[in-house]
Protein backbone atom coordinates (compact mmCIF):
# COMPACT_ATOMS: atom_id res chain seq x y z
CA UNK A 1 216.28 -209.50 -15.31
CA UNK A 2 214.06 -212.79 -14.79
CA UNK A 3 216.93 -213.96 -12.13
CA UNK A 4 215.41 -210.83 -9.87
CA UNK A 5 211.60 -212.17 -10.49
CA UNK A 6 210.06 -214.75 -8.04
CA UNK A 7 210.05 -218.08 -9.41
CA UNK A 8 207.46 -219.84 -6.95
CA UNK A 9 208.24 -223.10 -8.47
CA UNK A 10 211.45 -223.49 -7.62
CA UNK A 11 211.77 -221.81 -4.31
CA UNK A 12 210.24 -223.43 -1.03
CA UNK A 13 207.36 -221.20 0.11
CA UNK A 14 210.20 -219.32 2.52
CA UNK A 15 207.95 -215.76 2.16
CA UNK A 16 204.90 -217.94 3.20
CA UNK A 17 207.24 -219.37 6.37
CA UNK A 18 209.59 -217.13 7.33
CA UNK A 19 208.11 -213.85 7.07
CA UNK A 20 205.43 -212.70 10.01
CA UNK A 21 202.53 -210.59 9.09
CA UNK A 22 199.97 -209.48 10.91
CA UNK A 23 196.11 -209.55 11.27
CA UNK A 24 194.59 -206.49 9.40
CA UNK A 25 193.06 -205.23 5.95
CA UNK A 26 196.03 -206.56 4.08
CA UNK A 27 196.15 -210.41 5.98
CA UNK A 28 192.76 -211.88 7.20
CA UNK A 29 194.92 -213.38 10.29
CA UNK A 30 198.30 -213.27 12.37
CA UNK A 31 201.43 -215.44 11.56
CA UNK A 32 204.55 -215.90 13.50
CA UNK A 33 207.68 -215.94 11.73
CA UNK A 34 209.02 -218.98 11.10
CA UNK A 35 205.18 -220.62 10.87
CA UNK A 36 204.08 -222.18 7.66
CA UNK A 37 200.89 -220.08 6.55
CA UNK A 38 197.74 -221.89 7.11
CA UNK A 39 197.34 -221.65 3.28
CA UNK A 40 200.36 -223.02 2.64
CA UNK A 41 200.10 -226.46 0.59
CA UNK A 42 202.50 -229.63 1.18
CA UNK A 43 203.96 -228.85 -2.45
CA UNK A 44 204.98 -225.19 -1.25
CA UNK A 45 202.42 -223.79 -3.25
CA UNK A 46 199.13 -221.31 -1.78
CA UNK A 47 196.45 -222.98 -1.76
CA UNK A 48 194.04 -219.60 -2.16
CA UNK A 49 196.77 -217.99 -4.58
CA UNK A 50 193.94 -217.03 -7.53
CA UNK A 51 191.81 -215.50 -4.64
CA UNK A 52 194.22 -214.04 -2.53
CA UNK A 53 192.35 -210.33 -2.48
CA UNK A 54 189.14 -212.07 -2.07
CA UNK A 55 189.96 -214.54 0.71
CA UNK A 56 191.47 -211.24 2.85
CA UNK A 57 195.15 -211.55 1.78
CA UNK A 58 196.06 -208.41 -0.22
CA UNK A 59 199.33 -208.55 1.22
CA UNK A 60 200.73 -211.15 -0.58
CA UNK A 61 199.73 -210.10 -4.17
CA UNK A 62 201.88 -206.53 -3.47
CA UNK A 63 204.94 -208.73 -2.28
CA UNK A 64 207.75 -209.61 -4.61
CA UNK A 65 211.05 -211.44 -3.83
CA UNK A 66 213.03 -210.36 -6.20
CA UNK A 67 214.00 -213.76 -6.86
CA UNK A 68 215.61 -214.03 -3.69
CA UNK A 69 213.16 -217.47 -3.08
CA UNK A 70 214.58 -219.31 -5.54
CA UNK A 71 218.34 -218.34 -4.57
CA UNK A 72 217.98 -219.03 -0.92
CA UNK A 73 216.24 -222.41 -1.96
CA UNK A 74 218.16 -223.59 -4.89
CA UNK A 75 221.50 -221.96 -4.70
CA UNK A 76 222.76 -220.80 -0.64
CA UNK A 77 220.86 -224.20 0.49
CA UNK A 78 221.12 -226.27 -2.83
CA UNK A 79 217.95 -227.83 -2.49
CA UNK A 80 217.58 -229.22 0.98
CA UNK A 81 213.99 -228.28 2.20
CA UNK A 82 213.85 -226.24 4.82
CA UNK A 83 211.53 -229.29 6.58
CA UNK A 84 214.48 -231.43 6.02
CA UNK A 85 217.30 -228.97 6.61
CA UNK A 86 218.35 -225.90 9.01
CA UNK A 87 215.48 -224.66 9.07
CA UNK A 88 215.90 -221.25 10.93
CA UNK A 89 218.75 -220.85 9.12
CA UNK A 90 217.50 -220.58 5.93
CA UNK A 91 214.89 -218.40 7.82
CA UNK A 92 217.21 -216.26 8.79
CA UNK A 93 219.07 -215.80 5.39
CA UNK A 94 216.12 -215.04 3.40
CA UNK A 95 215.12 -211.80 4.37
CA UNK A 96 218.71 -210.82 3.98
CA UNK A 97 219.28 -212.41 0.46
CA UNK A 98 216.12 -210.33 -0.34
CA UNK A 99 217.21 -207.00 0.73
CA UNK A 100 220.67 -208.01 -1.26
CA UNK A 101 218.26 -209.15 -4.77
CA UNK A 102 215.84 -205.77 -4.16
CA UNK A 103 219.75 -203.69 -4.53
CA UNK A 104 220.56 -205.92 -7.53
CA UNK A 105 217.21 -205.29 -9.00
CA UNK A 106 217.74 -201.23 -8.63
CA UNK A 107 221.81 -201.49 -10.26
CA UNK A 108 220.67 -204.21 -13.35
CA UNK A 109 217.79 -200.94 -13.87
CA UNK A 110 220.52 -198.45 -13.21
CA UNK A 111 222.93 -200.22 -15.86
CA UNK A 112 220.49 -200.50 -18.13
CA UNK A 113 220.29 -196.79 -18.45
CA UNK A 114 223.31 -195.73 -17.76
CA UNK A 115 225.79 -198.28 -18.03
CA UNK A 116 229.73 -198.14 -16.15
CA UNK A 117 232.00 -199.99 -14.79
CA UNK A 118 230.90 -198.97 -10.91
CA UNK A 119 227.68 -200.19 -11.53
CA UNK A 120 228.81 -203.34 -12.89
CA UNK A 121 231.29 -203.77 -10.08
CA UNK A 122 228.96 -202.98 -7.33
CA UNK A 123 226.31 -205.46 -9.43
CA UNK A 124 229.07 -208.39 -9.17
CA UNK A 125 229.99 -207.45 -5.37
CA UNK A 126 226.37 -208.11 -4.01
CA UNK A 127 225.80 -210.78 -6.03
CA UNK A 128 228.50 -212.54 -4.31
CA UNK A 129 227.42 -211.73 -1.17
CA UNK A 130 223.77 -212.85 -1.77
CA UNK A 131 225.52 -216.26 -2.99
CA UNK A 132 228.05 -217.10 -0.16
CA UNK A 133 227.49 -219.30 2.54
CA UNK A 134 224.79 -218.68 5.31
CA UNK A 135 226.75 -217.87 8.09
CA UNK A 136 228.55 -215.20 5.86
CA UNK A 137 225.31 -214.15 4.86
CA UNK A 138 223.55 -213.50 8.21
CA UNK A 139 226.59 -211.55 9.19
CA UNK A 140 226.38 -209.34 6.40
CA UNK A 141 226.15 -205.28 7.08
CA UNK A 142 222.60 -204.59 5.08
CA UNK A 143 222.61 -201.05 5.82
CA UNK A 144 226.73 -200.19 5.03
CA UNK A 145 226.07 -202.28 1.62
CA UNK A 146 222.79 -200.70 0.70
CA UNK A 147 224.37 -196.99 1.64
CA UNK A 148 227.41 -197.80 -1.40
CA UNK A 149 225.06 -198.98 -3.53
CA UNK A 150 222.59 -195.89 -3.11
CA UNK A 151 225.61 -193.07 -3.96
CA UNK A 152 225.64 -194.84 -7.15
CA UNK A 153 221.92 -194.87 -7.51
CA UNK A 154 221.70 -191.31 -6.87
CA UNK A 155 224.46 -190.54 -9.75
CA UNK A 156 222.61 -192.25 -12.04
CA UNK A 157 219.55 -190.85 -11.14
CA UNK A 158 221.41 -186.63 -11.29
CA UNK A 159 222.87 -187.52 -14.25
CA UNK A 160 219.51 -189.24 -16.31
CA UNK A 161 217.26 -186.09 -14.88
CA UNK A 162 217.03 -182.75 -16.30
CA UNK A 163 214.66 -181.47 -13.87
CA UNK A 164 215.89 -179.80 -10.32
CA UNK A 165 212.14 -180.40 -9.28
CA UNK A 166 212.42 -182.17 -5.85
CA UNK A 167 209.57 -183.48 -3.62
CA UNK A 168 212.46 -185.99 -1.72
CA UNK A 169 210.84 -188.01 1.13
CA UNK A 170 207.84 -185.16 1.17
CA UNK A 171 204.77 -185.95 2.60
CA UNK A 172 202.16 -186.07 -0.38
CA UNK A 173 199.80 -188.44 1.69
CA UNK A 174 196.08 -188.35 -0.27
CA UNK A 175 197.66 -185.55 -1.90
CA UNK A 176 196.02 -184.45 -5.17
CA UNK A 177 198.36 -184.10 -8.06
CA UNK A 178 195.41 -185.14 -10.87
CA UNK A 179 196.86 -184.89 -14.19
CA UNK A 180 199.79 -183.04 -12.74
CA UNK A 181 203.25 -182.40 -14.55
CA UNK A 182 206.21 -184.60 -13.01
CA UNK A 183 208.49 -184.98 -15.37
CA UNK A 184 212.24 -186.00 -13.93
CA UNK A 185 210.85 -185.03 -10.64
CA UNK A 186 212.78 -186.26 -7.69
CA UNK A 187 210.12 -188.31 -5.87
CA UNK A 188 212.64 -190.85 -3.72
CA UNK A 189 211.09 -191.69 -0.87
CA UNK A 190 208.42 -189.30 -1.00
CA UNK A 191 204.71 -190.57 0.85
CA UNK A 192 202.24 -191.04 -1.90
CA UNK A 193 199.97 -193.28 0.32
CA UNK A 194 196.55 -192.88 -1.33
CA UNK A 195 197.81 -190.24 -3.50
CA UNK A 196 195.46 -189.12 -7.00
CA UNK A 197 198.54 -189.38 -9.67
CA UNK A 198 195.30 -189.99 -11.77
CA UNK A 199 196.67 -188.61 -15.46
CA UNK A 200 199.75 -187.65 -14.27
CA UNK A 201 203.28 -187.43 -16.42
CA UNK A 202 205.57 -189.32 -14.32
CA UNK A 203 207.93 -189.91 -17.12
CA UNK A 204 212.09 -190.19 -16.08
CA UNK A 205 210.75 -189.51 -12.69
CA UNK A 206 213.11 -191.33 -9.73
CA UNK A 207 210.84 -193.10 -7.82
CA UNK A 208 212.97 -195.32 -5.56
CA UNK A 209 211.33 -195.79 -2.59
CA UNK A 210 208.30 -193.97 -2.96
CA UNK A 211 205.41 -195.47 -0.81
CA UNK A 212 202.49 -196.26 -3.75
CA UNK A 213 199.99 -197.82 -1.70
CA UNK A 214 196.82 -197.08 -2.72
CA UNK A 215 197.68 -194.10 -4.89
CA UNK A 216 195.35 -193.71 -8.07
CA UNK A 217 197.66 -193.98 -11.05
CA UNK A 218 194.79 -194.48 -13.46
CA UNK A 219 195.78 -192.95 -17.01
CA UNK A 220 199.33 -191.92 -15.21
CA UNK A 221 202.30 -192.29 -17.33
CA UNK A 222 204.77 -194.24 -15.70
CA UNK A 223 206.59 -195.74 -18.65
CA UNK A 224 210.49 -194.74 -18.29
CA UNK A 225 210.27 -193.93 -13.90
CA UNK A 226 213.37 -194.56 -12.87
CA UNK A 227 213.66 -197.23 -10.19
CA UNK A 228 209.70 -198.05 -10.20
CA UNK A 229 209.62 -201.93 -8.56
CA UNK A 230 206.87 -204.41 -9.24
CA UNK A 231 205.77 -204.60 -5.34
CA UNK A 232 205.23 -200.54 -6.03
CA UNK A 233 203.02 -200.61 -8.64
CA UNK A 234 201.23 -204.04 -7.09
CA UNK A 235 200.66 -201.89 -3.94
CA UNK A 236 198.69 -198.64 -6.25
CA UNK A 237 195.80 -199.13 -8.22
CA UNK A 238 195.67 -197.91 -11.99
CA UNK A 239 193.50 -199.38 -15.30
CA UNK A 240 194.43 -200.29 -18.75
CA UNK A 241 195.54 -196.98 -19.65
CA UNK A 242 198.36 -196.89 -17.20
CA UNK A 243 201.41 -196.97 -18.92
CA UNK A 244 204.05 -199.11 -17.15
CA UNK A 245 207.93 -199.20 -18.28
CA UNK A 246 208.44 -202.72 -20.37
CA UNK A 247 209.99 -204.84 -17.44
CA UNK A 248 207.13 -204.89 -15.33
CA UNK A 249 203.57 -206.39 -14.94
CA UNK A 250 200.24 -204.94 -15.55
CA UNK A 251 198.75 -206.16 -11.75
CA UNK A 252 195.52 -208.75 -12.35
CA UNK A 253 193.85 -206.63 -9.56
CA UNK A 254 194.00 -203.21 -11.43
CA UNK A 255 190.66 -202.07 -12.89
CA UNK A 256 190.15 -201.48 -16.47
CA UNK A 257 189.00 -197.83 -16.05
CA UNK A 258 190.10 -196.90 -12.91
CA UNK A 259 189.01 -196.28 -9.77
CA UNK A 260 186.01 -193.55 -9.29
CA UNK A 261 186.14 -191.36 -6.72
């Protein structure tokens, strides 16, 4: 799946442009969308990337395009720098084309496991939308395509799980599930903000949507979740002994034994 992995070289800083954040513990100032980060280089590239966490910009090192950078950039605009082109168009597309590469992301993962023709065919239909043409699509219905694409998720998700254990958009905020049994546990959407998963056996687990950030997953065993992003596990902290499923990287900010507590 390296077509749904940021390629920074080839895409023109647009998450660095058109994206706002806001001054806080995860940005070290404000940024209007549509304003080049002050960190921004003339070559597109972050000037601070190797200190990012250090200089006050944790923020960026949990984001992830999905590739949708380099398909606005190279593809939907074919080249034509945004300080040379439309520029608020190709504002305007990218969060959209990234939305569109985040639901191609979850059906390549879902076909990988449990391969059909729906999946396919839904995999081919937003593909095409994410390459039309820009008017087509800022026009697009997000929320109606993302709704399709979810009953499919879902299926894959009831069929791949043996366990009826659900804890479904629950609040498990700071919640301590140390070393705790999760097996095939239903854990879409569910608030794991600052969680302890510390030792825990997420195995087959659906985590689609699940808000990591800041959970402990030190020693957890996350290597076959179901639906576990990159921008998840960039947003939790864990050591060496996490185990993460194949397709996805061990973050450089992760201790190597954890975090004490």
């Amino acid at each position: 799946m390296d077509e749904l992995k940021g390629d920074c070289a080839r895409c023109f800083g647009l998450c660095c442009v058109a994206l706002p954040f806001a001054k806080s513990a995860d940005f070290a100032a404000s940024k209007d969308a549509g304003k080049p980060c002050r960190n921004l280089l003339a070559d597109h590239r972050c000037g601070i990337h190797t200190k990012l966490r250090a200089s006050g910009y944790a923020g960026c090192t949990v984001y992830d395009c999905f590739g949708a950078g380099q398909r606005v950039s190279q593809t939907v605009f074919k080249g034509v720098d945004w300080r040379e082109g439309d520029r608020q168009r190709m504002f305007d597309v990218f969060p959209v084309v990234r939305q569109l590469h985040e639901l191609l992301w979850y059906l390549a993962e879902a076909q990988r496991l449990d391969p059909h023709e729906d999946l396919r065919a839904a995999y081919e239909e937003v593909d095409r939308f994410a390459t039309a043409d820009p008017d087509t699509i800022v026009g697009l219905d997000v929320a109606e395509i993302r709704a399709k694409v979810n009953v499919l998720l879902l299926r894959t998700s009831q069929r791949l799980r043996s366990s009826a254990k659900s804890y479904r958009g629950a609040d498990l905020i700071g919640a301590r599930l140390r070393n705790k049994k999760l097996v095939d546990a239903d854990l879409r959407g569910a608030y794991l903000i600052g969680a302890d998963l510390t030792g825990a056996d997420l195995r087959g687990a659906d985590l689609i949507g699940a808000d990591l950030r800041g959970a402990d997953v030190s020693g957890a065993d996350l290597s076959t979740c179901l639906f576990l992003t990159q921008p998840q596990v960039n947003a939790a902290r864990g050591d060496a002994r996490t185990k993460l499923p194949a397709a996805l990287t061990r973050p450089a900010h992760w201790g190597r034994t954890g975090a004490r507590r």
